[in-house]
C-alpha atoms as a PDB file:
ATOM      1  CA  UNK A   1     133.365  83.503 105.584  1.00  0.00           C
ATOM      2  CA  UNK A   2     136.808  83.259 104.911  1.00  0.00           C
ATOM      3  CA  UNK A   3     138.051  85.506 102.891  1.00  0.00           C
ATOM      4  CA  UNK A   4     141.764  85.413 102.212  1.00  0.00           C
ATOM      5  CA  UNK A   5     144.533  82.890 103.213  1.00  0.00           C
ATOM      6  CA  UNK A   6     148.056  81.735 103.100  1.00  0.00           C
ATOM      7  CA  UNK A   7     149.226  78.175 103.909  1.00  0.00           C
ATOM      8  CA  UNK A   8     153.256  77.356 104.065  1.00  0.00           C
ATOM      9  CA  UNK A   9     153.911  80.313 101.929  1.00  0.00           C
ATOM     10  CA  UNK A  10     157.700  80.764 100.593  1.00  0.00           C
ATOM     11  CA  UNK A  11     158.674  83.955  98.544  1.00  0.00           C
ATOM     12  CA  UNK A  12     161.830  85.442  97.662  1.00  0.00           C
ATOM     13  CA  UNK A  13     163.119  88.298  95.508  1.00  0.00           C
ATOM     14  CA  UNK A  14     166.390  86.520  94.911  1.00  0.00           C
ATOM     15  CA  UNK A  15     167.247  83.152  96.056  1.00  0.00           C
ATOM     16  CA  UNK A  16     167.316  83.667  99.165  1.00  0.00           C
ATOM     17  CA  UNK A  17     163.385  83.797 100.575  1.00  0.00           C
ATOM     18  CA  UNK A  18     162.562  87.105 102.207  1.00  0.00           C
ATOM     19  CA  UNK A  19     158.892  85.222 103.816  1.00  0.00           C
ATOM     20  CA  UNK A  20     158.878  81.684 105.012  1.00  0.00           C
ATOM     21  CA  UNK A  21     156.018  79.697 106.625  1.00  0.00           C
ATOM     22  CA  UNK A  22     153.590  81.952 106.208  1.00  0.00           C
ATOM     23  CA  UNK A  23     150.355  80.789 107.436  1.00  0.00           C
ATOM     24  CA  UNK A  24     146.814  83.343 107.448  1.00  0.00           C
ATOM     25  CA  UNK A  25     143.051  83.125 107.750  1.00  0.00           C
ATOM     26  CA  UNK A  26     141.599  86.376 107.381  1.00  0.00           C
ATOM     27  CA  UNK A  27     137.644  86.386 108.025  1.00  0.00           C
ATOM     28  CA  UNK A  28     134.906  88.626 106.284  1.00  0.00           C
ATOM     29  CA  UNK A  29     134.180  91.350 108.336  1.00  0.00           C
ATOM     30  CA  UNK A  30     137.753  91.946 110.249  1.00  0.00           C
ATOM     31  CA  UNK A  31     139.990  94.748 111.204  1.00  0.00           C
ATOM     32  CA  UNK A  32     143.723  93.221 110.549  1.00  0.00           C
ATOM     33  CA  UNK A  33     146.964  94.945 111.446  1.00  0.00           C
ATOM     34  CA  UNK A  34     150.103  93.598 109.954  1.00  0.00           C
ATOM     35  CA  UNK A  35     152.921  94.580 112.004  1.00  0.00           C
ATOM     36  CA  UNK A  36     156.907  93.464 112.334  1.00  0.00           C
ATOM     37  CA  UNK A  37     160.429  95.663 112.195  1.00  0.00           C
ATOM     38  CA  UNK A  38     161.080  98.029 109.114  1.00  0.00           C
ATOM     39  CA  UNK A  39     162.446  95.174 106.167  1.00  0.00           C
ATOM     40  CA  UNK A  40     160.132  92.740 107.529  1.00  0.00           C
ATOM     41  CA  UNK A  41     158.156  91.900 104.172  1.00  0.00           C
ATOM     42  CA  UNK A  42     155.123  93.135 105.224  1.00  0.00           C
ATOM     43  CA  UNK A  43     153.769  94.945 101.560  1.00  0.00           C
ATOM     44  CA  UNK A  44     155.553  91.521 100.271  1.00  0.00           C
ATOM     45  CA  UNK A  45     153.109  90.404 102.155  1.00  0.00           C
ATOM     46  CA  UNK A  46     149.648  92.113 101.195  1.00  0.00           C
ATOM     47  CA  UNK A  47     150.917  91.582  97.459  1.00  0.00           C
ATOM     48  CA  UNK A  48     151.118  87.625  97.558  1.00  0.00           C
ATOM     49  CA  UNK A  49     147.786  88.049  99.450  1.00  0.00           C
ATOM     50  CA  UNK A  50     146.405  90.200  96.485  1.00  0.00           C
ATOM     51  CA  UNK A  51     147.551  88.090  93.803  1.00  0.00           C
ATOM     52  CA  UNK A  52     150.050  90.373  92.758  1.00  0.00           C
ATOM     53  CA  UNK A  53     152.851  88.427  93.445  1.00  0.00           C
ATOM     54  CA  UNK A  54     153.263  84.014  92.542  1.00  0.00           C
ATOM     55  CA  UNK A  55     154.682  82.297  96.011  1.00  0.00           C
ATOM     56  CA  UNK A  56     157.823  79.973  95.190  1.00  0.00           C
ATOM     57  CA  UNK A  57     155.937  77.475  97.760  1.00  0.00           C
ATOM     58  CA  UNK A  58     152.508  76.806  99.247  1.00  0.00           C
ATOM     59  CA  UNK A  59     148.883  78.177  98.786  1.00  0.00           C
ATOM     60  CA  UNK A  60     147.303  81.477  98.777  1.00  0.00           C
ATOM     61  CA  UNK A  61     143.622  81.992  98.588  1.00  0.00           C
ATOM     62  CA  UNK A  62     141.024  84.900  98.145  1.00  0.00           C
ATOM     63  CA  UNK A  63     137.812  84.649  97.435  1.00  0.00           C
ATOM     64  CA  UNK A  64     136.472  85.533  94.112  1.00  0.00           C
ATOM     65  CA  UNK A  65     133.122  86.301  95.928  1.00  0.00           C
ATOM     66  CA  UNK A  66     131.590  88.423  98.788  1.00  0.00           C
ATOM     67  CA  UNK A  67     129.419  87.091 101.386  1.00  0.00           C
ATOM     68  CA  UNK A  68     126.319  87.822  99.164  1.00  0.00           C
ATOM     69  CA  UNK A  69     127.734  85.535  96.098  1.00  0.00           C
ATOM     70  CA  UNK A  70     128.990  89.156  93.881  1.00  0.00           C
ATOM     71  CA  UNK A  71     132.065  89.451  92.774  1.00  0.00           C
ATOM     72  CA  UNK A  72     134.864  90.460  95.779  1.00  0.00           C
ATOM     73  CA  UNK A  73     135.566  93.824  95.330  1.00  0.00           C
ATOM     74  CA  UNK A  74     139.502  95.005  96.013  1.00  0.00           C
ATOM     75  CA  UNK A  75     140.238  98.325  97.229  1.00  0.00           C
ATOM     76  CA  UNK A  76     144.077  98.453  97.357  1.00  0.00           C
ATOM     77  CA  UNK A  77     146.372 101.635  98.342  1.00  0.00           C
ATOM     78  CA  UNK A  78     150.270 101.011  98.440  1.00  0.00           C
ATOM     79  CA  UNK A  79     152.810 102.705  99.662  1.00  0.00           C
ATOM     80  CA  UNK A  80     153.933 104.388  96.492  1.00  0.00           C
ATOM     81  CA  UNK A  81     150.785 104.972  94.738  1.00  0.00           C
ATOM     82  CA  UNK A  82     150.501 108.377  96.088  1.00  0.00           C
ATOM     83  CA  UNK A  83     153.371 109.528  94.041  1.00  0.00           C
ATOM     84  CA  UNK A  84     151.821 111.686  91.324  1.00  0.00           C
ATOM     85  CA  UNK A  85     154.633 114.190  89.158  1.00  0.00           C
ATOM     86  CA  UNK A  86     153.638 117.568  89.368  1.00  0.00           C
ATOM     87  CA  UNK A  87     152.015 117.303  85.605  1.00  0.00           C
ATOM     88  CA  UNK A  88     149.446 114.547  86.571  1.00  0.00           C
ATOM     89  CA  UNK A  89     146.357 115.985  85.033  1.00  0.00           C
ATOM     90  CA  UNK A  90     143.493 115.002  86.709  1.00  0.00           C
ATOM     91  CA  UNK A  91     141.370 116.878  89.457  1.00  0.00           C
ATOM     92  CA  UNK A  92     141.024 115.344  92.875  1.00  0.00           C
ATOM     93  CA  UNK A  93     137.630 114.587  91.964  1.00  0.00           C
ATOM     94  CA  UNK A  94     138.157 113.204  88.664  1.00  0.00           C
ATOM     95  CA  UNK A  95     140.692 110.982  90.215  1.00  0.00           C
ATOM     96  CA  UNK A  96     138.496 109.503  93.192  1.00  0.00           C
ATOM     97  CA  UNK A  97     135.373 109.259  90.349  1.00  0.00           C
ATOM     98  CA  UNK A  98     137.301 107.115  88.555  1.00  0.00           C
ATOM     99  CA  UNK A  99     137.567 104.580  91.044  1.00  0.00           C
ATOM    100  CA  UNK A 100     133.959 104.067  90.927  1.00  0.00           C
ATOM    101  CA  UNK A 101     134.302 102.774  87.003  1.00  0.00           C
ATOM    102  CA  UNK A 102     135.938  99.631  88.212  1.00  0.00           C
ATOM    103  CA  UNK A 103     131.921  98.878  89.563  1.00  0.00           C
ATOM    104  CA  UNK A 104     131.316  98.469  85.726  1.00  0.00           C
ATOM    105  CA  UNK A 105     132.366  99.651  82.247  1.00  0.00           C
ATOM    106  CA  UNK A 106     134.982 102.180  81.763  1.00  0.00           C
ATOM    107  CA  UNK A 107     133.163 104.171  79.797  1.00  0.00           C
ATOM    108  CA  UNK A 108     129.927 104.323  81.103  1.00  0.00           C
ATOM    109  CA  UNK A 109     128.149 107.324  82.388  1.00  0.00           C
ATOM    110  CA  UNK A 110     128.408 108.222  85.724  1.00  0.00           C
ATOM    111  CA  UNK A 111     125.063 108.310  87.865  1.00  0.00           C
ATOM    112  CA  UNK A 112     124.104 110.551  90.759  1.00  0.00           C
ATOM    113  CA  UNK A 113     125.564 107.427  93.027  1.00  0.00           C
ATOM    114  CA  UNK A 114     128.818 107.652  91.796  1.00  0.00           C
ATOM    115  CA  UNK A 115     128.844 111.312  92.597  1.00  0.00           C
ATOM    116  CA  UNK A 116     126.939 110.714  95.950  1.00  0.00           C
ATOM    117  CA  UNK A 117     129.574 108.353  96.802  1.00  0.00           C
ATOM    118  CA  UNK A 118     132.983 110.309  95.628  1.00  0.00           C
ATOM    119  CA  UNK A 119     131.314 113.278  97.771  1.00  0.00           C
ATOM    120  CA  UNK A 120     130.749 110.621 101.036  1.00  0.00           C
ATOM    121  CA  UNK A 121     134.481 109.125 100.416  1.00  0.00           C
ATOM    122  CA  UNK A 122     136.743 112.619  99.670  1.00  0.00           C
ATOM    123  CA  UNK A 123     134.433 114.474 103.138  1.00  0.00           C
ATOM    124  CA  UNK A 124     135.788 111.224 105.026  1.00  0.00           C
ATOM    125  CA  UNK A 125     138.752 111.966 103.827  1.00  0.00           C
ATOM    126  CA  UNK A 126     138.487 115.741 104.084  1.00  0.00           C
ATOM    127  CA  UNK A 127     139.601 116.332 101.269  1.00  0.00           C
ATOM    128  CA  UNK A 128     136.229 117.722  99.717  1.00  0.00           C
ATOM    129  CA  UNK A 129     136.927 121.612  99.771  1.00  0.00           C
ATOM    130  CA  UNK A 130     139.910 120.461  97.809  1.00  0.00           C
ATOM    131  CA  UNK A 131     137.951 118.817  94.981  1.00  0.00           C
ATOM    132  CA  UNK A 132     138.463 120.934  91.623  1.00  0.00           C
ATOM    133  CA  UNK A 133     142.552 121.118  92.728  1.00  0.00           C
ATOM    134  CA  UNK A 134     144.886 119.364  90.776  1.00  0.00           C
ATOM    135  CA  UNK A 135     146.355 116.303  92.010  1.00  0.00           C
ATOM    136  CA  UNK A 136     150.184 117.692  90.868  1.00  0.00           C
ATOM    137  CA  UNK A 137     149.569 120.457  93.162  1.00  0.00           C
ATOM    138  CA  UNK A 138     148.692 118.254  96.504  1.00  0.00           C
ATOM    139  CA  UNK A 139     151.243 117.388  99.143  1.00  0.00           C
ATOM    140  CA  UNK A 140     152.340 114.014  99.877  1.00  0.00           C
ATOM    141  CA  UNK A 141     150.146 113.649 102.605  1.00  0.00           C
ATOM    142  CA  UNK A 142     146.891 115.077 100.420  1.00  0.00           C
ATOM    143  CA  UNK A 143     147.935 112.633  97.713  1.00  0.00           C
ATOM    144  CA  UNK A 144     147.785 109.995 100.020  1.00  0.00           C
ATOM    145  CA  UNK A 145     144.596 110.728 101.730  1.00  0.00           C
ATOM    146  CA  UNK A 146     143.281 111.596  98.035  1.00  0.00           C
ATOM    147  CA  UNK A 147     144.397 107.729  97.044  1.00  0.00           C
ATOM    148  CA  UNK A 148     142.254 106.242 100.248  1.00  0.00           C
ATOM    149  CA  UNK A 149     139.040 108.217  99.110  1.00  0.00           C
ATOM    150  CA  UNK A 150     139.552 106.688  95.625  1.00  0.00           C
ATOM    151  CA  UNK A 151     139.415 103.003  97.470  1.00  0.00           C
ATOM    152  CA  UNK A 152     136.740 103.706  99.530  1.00  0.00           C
ATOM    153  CA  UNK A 153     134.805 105.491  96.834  1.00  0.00           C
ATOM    154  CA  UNK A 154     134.703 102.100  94.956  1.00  0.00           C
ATOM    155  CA  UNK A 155     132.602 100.782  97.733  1.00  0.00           C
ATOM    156  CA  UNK A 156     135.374  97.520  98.304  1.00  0.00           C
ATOM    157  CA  UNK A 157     134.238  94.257 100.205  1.00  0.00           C
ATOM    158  CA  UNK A 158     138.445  94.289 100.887  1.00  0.00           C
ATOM    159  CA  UNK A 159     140.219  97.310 101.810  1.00  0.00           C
ATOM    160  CA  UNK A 160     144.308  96.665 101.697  1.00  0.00           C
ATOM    161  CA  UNK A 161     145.924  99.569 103.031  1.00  0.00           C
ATOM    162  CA  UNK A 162     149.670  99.734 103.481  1.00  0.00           C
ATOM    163  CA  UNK A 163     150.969 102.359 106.209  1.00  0.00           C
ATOM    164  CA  UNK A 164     148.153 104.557 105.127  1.00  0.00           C
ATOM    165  CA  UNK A 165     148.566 106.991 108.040  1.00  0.00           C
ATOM    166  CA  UNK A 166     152.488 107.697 106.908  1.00  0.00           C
ATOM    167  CA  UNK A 167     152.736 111.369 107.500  1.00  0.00           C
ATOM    168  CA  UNK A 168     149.133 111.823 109.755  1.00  0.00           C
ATOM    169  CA  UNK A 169     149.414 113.401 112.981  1.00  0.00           C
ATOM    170  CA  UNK A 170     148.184 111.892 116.094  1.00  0.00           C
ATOM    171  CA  UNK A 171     144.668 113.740 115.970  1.00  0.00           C
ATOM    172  CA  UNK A 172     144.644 112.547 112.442  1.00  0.00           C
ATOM    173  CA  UNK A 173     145.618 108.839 112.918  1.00  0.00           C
ATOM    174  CA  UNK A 174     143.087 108.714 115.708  1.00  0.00           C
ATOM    175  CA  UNK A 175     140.164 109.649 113.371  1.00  0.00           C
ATOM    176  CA  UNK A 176     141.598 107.631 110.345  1.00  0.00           C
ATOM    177  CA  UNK A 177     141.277 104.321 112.822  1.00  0.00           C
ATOM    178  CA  UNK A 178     137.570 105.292 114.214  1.00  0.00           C
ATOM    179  CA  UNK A 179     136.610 105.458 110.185  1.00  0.00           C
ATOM    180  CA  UNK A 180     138.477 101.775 109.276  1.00  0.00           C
ATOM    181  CA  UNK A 181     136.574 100.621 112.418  1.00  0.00           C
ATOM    182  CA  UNK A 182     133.007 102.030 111.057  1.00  0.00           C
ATOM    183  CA  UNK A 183     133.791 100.763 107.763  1.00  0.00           C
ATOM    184  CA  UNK A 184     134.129  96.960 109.458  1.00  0.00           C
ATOM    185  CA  UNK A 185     131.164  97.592 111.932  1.00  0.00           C
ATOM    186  CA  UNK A 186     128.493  99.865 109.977  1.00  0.00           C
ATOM    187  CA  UNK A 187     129.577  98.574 106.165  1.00  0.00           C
ATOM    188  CA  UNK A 188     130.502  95.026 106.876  1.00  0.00           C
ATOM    189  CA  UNK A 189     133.774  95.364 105.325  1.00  0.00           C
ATOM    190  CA  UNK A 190     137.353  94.185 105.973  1.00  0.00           C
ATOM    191  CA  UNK A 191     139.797  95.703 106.636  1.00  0.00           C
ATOM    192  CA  UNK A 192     144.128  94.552 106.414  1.00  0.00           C
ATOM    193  CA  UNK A 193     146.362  97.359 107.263  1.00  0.00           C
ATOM    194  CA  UNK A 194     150.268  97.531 107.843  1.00  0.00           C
ATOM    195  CA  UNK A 195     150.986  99.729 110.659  1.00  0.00           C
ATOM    196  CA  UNK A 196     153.844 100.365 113.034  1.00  0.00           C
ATOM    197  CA  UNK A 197     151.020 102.162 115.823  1.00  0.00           C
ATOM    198  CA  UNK A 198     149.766  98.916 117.185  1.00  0.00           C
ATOM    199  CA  UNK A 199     149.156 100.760 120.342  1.00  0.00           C
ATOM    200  CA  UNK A 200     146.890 103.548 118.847  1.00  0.00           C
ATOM    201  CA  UNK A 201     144.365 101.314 116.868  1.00  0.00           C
ATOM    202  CA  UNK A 202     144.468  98.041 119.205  1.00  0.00           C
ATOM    203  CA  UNK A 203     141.287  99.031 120.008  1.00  0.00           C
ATOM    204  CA  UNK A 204     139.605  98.164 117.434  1.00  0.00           C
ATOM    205  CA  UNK A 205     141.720  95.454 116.026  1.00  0.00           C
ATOM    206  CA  UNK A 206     140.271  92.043 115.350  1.00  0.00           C
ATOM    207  CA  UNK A 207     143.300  89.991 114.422  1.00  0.00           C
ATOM    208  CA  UNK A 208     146.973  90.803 114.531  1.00  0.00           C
ATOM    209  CA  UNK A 209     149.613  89.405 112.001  1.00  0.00           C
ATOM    210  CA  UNK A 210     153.524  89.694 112.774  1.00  0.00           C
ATOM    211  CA  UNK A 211     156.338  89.020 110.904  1.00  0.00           C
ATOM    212  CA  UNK A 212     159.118  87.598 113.180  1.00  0.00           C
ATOM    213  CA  UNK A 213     162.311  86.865 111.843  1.00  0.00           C
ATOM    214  CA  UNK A 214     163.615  83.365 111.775  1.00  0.00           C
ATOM    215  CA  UNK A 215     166.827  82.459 113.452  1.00  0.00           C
ATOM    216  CA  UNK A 216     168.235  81.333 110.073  1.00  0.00           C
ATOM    217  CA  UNK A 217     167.451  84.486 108.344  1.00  0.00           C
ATOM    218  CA  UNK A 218     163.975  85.208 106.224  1.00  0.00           C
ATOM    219  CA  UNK A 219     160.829  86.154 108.129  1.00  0.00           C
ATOM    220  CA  UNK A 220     157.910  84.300 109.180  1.00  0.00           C
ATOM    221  CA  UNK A 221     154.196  85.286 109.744  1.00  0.00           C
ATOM    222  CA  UNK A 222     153.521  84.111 113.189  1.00  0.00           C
ATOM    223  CA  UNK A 223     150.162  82.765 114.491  1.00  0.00           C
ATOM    224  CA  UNK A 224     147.596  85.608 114.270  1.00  0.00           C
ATOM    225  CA  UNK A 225     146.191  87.043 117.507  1.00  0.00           C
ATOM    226  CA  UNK A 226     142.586  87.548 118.203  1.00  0.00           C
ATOM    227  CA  UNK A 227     142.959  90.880 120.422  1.00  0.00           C
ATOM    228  CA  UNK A 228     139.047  91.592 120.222  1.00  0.00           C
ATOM    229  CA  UNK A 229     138.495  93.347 124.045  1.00  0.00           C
ATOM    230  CA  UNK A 230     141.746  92.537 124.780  1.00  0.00           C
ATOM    231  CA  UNK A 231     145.830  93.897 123.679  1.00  0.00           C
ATOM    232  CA  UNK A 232     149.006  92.564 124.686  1.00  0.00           C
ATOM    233  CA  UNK A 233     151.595  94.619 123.299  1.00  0.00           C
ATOM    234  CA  UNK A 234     153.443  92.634 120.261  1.00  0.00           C
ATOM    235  CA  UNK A 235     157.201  92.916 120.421  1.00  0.00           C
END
């Protein structure tokens, strides 16, 4: 099923286009790396993907549904959204709970799944012995583990996460790409991450989508590469 896709995409910030020709098919059920130099557009990228952002040219599509006809759920985690002031007021676990409220009203009650599934997502996070803390008093690298638990904790069909292992070790990283791949394997999901560590989670990788700059200036998403029991380093 495909799930998300760009055709002939053109997007700028000025007037000069920062993406040009982009073209993507993203299938349910992959593990995507986006890749390309430092400047190369790549959360410009995920956002025109998302919807966040209108493309001066061309199409972009995701799917309102999931594979079984529901609603397509979004988890999304950018690169600044782990950048709580010191007076943000909420517990780690209030924060990753509330992720599960976009599965229905804000203002219902939470039920023992919600709780069940905070628990599952802030332990594959490890971040559950750090639960009642408050968010203010985490580390960058806690706050941004804390924002992935929150996105998995919402049980997503989608999971966009953009350099989510920023600040990991290599131990760290290594365990952070085992649990993307068991999320795509064991829960069906997929997964688009921007990484610069294309040698680390190759493994595992399904598709690969580079941003190459053009000889004129701008960049350009170049064909995507199927790299399932295979890798050729990119670039």
């Amino acid at each position: 099923m495909l799930i998300a896709s760009m055709k002939e995409v053109e997007y700028g910030y000025s007037d000069t286009p920062c993406i040009q020709d982009a073209n993507v098919n993203i299938q349910s059920g992959e593990f995507v790396a986006v890749t390309g130099p430092n400047g190369a557009s790549k959360s410009t990228l995920l956002k025109l993907m998302l919807g966040l952002f209108k493309p001066w040219k061309g199409r972009v599509f995701l799917s309102p549904t999931n594979k079984e006809g529901q609603p397509l759920r979004v988890g999304y985690v950018s690169q600044q959204i782990a950048a709580f002031n010191s007076g943000f007021p909420s517990t780690i676990l209030e924060f990753v709970m509330s992720g599960r409220a976009t599965r229905g009203s804000w203002f219902r009650k939470m039920k023992q799944e919600d709780l069940d599934q905070t628990e599952k997502a802030l332990r594959q996070m490890g971040m559950w012995g750090l639960r009642d803390r408050k968010i203010g008093e985490c580390s960058g690298g806690q706050k941004q583990r804390i924002c992935i638990a929150r996105a998995l904790a919402q049980e997503p069909d989608l999971l966009v996460l953009d350099e989510p292992t920023t600040g990991m070790d290599q131990e760290s990283r290594l365990g952070f790409y085992e649990l993307m791949n068991q999320q795509v394997k064991e829960q069906g999901r997929t997964v688009i991450m921007v990484t610069h560590g294309l040698s680390e989670v190759a493994p595992y990788l399904d598709r690969i989508i580079e941003l190459e700059r053009k000889e004129e200036g701008g960049w350009r998403c170049c064909t995507t590469t199927s790299c399932s029991g295979h890798f050729v380093p990119v670039g």
